[in-house]
N, C-alpha and C. Protein backbone atom coordinates (compact mmCIF):
# COMPACT_ATOMS: atom_id res chain seq x y z
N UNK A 1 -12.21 -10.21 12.63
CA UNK A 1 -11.12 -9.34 13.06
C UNK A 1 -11.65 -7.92 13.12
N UNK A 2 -11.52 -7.54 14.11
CA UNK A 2 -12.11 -5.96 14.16
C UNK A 2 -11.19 -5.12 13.46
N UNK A 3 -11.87 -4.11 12.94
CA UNK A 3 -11.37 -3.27 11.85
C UNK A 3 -11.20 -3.00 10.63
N UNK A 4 -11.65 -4.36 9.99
CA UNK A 4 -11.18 -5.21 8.58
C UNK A 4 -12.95 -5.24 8.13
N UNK A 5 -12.97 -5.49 6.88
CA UNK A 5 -13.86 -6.31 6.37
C UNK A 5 -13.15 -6.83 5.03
N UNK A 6 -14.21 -8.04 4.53
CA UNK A 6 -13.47 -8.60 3.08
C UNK A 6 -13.79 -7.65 2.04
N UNK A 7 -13.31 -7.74 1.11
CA UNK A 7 -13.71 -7.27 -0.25
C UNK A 7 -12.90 -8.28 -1.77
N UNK A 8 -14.15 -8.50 -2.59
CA UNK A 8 -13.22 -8.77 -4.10
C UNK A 8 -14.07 -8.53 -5.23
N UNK A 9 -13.34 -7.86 -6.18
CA UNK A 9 -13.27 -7.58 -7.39
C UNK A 9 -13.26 -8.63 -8.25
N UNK A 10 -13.88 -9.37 -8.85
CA UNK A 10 -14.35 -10.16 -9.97
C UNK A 10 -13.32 -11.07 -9.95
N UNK A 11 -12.01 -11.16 -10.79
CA UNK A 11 -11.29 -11.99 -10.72
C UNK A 11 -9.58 -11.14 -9.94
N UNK A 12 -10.17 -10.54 -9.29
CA UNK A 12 -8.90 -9.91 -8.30
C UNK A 12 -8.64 -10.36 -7.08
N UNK A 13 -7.30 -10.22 -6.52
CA UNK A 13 -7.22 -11.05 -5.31
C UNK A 13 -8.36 -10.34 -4.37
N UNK A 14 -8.40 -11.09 -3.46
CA UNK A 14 -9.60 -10.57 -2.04
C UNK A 14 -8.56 -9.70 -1.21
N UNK A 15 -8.84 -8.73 -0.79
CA UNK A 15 -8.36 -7.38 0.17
C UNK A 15 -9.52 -7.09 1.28
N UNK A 16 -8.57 -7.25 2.21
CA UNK A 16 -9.41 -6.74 3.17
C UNK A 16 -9.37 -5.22 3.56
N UNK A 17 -10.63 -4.95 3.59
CA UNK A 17 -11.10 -3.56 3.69
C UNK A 17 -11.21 -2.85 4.85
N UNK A 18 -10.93 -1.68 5.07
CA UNK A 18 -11.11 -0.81 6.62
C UNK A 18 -12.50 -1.47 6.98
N UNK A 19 -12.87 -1.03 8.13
CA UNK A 19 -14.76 -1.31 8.08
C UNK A 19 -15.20 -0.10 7.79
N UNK A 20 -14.35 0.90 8.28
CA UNK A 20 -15.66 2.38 8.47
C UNK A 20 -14.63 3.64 7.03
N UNK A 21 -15.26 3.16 6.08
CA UNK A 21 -14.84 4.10 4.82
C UNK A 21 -15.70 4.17 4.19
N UNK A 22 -15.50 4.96 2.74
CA UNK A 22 -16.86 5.29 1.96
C UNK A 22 -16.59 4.33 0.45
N UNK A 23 -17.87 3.65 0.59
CA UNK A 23 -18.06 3.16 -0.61
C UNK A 23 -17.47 3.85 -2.02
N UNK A 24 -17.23 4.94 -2.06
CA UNK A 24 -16.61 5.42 -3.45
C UNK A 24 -14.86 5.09 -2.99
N UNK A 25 -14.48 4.94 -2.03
CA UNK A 25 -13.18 4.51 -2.12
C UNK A 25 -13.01 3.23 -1.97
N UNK A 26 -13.83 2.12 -2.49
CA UNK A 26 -13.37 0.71 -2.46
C UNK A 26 -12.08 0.16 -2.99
N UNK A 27 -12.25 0.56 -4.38
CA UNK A 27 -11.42 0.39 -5.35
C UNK A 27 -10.24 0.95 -5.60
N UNK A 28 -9.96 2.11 -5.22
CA UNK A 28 -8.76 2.76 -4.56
C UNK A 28 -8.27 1.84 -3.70
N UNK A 29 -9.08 1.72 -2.34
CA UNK A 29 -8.38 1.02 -1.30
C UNK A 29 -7.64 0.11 -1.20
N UNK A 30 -8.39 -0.93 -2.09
CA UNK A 30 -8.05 -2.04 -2.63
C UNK A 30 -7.10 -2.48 -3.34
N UNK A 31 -7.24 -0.83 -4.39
CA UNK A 31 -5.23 -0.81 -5.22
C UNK A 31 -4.03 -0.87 -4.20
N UNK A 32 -4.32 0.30 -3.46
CA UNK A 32 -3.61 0.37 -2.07
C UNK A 32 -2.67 -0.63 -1.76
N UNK A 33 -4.05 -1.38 -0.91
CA UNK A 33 -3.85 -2.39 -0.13
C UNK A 33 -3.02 -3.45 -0.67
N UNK A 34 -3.35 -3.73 -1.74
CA UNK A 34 -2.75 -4.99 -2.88
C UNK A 34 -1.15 -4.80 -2.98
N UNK A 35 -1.12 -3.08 -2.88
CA UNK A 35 0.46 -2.76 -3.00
C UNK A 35 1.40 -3.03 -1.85
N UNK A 36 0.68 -3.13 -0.67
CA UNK A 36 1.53 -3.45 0.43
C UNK A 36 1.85 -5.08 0.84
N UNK A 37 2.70 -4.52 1.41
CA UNK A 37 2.65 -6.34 2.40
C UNK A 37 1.86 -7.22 2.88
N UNK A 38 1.36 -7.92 2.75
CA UNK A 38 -0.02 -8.53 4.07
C UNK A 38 0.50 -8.59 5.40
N UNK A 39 1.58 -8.22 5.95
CA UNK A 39 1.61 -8.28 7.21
C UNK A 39 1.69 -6.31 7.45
N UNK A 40 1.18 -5.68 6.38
CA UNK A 40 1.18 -4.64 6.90
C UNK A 40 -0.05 -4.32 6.85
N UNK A 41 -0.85 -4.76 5.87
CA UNK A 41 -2.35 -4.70 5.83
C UNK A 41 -3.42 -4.26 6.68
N UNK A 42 -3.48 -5.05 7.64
CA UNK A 42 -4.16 -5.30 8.98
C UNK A 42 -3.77 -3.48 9.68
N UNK A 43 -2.68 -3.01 9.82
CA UNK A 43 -2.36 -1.70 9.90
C UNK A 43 -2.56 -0.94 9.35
N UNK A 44 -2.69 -0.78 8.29
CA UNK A 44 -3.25 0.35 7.61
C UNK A 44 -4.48 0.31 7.56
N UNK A 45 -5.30 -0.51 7.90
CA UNK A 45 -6.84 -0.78 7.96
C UNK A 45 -7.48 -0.24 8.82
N UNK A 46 -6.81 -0.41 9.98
CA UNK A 46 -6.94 0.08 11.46
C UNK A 46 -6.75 1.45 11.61
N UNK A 47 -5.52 1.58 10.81
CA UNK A 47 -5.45 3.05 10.99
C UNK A 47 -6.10 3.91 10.01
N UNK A 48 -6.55 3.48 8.90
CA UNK A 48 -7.49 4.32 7.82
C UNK A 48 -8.93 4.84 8.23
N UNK A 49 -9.64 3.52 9.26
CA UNK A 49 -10.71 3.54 9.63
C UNK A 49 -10.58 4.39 10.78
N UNK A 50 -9.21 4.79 11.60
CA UNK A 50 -8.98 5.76 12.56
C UNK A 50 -8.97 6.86 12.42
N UNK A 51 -8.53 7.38 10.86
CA UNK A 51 -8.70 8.78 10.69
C UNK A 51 -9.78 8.72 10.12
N UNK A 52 -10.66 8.21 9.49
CA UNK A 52 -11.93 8.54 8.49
C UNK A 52 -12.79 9.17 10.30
N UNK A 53 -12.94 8.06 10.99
CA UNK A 53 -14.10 8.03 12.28
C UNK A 53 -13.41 9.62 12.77
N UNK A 54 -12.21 9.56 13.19
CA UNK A 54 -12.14 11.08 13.76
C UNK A 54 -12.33 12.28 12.91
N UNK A 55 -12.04 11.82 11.91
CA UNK A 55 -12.46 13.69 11.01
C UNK A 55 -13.61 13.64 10.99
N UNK A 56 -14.16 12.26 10.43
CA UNK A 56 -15.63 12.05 10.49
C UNK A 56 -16.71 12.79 11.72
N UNK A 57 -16.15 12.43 12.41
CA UNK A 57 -16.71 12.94 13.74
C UNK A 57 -16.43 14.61 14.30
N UNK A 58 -14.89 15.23 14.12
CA UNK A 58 -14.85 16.32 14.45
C UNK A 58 -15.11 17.42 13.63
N UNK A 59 -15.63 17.35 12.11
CA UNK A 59 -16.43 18.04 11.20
C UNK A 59 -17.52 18.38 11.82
N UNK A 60 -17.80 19.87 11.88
CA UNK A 60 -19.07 19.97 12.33
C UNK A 60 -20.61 20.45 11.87
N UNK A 61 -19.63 20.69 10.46
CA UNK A 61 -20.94 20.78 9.50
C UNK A 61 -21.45 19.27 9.08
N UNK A 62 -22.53 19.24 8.55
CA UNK A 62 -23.21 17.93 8.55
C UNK A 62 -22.80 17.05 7.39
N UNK A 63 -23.19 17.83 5.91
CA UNK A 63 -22.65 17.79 4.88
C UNK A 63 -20.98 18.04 4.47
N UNK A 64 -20.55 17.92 5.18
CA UNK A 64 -19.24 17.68 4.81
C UNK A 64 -18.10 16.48 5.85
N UNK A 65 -19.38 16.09 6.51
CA UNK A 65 -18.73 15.39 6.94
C UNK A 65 -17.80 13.89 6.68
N UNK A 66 -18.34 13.25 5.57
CA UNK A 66 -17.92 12.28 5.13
C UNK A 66 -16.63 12.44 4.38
N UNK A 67 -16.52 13.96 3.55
CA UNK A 67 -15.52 14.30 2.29
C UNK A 67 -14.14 14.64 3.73
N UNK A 68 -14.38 14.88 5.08
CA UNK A 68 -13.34 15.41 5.97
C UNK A 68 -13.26 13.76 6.06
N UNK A 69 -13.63 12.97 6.35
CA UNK A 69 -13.30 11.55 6.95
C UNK A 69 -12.52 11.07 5.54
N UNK A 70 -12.58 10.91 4.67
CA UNK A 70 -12.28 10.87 2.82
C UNK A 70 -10.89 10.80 3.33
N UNK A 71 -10.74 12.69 3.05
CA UNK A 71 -9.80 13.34 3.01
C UNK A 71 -8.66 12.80 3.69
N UNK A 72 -9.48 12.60 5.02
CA UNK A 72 -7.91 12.66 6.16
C UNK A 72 -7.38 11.09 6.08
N UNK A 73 -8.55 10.16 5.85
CA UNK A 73 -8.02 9.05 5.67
C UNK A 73 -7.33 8.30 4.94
N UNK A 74 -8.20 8.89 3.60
CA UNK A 74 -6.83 8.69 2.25
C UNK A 74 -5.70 9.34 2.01
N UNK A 75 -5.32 10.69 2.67
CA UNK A 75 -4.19 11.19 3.44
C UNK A 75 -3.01 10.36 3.86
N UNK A 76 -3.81 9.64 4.71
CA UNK A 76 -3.20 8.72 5.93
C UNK A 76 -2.33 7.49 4.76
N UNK A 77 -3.19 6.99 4.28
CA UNK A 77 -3.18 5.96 3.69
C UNK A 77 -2.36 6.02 2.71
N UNK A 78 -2.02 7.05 1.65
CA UNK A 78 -1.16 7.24 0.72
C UNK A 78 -0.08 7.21 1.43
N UNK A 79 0.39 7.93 2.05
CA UNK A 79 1.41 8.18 3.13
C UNK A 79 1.90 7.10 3.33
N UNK A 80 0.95 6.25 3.90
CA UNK A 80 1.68 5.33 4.51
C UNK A 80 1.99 4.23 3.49
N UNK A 81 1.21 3.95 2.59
CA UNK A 81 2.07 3.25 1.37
C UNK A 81 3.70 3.64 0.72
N UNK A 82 3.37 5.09 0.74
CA UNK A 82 4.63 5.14 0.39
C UNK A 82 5.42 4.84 1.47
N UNK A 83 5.38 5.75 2.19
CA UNK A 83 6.55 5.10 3.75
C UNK A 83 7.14 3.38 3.48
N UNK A 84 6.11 2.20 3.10
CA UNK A 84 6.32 1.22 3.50
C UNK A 84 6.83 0.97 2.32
N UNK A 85 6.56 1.19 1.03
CA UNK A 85 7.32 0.88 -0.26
C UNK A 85 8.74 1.61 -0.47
N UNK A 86 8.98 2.67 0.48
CA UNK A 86 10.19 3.54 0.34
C UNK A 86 10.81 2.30 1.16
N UNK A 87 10.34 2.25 2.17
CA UNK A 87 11.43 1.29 3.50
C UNK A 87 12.22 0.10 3.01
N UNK A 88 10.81 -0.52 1.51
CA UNK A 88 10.92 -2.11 1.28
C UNK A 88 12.30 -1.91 0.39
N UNK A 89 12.00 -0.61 -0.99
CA UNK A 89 13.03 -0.44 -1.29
C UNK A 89 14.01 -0.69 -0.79
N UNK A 90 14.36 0.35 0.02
CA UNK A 90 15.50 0.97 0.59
C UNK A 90 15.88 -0.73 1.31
N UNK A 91 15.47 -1.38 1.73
CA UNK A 91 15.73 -2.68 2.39
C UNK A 91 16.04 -3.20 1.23
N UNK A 92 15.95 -3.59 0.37
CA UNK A 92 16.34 -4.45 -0.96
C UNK A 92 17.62 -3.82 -1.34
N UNK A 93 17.57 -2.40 -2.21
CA UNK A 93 18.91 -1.71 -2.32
C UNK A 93 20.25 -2.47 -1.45
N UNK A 94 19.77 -2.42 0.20
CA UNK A 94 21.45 -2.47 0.91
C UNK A 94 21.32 -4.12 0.92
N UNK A 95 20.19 -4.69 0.98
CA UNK A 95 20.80 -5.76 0.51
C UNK A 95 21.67 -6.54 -0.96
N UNK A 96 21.19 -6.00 -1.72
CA UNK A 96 22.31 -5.78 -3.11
C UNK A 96 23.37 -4.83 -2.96
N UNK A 97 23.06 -3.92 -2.41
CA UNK A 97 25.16 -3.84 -2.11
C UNK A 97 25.51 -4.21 -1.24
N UNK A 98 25.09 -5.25 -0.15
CA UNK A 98 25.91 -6.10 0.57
C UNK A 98 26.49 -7.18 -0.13
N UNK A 99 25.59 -7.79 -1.03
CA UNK A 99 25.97 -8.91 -1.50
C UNK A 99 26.91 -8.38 -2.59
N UNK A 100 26.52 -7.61 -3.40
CA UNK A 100 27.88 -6.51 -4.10
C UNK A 100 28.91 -6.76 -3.80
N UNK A 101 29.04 -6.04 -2.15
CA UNK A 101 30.22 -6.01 -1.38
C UNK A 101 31.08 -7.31 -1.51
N UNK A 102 30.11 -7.98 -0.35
CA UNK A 102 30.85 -9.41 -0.47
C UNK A 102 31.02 -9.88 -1.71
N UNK A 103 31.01 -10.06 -3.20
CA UNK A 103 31.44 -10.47 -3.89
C UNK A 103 30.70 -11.80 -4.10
N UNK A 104 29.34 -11.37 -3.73
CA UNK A 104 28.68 -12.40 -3.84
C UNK A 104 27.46 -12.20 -5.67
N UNK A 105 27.82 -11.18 -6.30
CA UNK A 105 27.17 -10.72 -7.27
C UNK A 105 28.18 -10.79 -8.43
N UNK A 106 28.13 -11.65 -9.36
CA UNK A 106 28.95 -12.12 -10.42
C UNK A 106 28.01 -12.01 -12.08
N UNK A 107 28.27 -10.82 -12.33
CA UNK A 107 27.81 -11.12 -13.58
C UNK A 107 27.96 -11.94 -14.51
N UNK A 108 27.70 -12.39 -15.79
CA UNK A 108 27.44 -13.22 -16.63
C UNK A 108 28.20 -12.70 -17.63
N UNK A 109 29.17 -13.65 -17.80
CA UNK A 109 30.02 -13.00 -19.25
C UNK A 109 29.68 -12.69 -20.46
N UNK A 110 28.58 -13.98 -21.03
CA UNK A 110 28.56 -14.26 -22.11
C UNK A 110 27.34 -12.85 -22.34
N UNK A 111 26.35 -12.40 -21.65
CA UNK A 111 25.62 -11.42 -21.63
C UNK A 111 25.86 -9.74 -21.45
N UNK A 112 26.81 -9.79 -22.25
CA UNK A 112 27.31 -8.44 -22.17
C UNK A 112 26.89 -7.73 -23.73
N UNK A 113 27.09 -8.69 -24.35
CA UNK A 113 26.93 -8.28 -25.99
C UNK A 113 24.79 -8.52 -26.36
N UNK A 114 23.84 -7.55 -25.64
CA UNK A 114 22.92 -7.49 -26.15
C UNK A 114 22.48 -7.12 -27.41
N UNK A 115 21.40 -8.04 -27.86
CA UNK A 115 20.70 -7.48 -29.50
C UNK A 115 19.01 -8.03 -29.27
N UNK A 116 18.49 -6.93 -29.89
CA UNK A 116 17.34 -7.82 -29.98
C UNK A 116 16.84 -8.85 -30.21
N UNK A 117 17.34 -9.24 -31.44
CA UNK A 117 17.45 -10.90 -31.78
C UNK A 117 17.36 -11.40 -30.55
N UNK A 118 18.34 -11.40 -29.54
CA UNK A 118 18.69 -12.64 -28.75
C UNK A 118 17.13 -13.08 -27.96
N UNK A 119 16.35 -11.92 -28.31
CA UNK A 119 14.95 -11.90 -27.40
C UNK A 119 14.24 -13.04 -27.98
């Protein structure tokens, strides 16, 4: 799949990796990645490796070029985790007060009176 490569961590799930990033952000990435969806995955991969290559490239000092590709890509990438964990939220929320609504959410009587014990 263009854009992707594999990656795994010892006994961690396998994540697939941008292709064009820097080895000191594996493990970051990888937290990342793990946090999202797998059908969002493949997108953020594509697009991480899109901003690293263009900053990468429009830096025009030599030595700094990798920390501008870094920068803009893990930029990108935080961003967009949150975006997609705000959305998932926010999608879960109205689905519990729909079901709210409808009267489809019935608490439990007998569980009103908590104690530690009961743990």
């Amino acid at each position: 799949m263009a854009g992707v490569a594999t990656m795994s961590y010892y006994n961690k799930p396998r994540v697939t990796l941008p292709v064009t990033h820097s080895e000191k952000d594996d493990q970051w990435l990888s937290e990342q990645l793990l946090r999202l969806h797998p059908k969002h995955r493949t997108t953020a991969c594509i697009g991480y490796s899109d901003a690293f290559r263009e900053a990468f490239e429009n830096e025009q000092v030599e030595h700094k070029k990798e920390n501008a590709g870094r920068k803009a890509a893990n930029t990108r990438m935080r961003k967009f985790v949150e975006k997609c964990l705000f959305d998932q939220s926010q999608k879960v929320a109205n689905q519990a007060v729909a079901a709210y609504n409808q009267n489809e959410y019935k608490p439990q009587q007998n569980q009103t009176n908590f104690s530690i014990d009961s743990l």
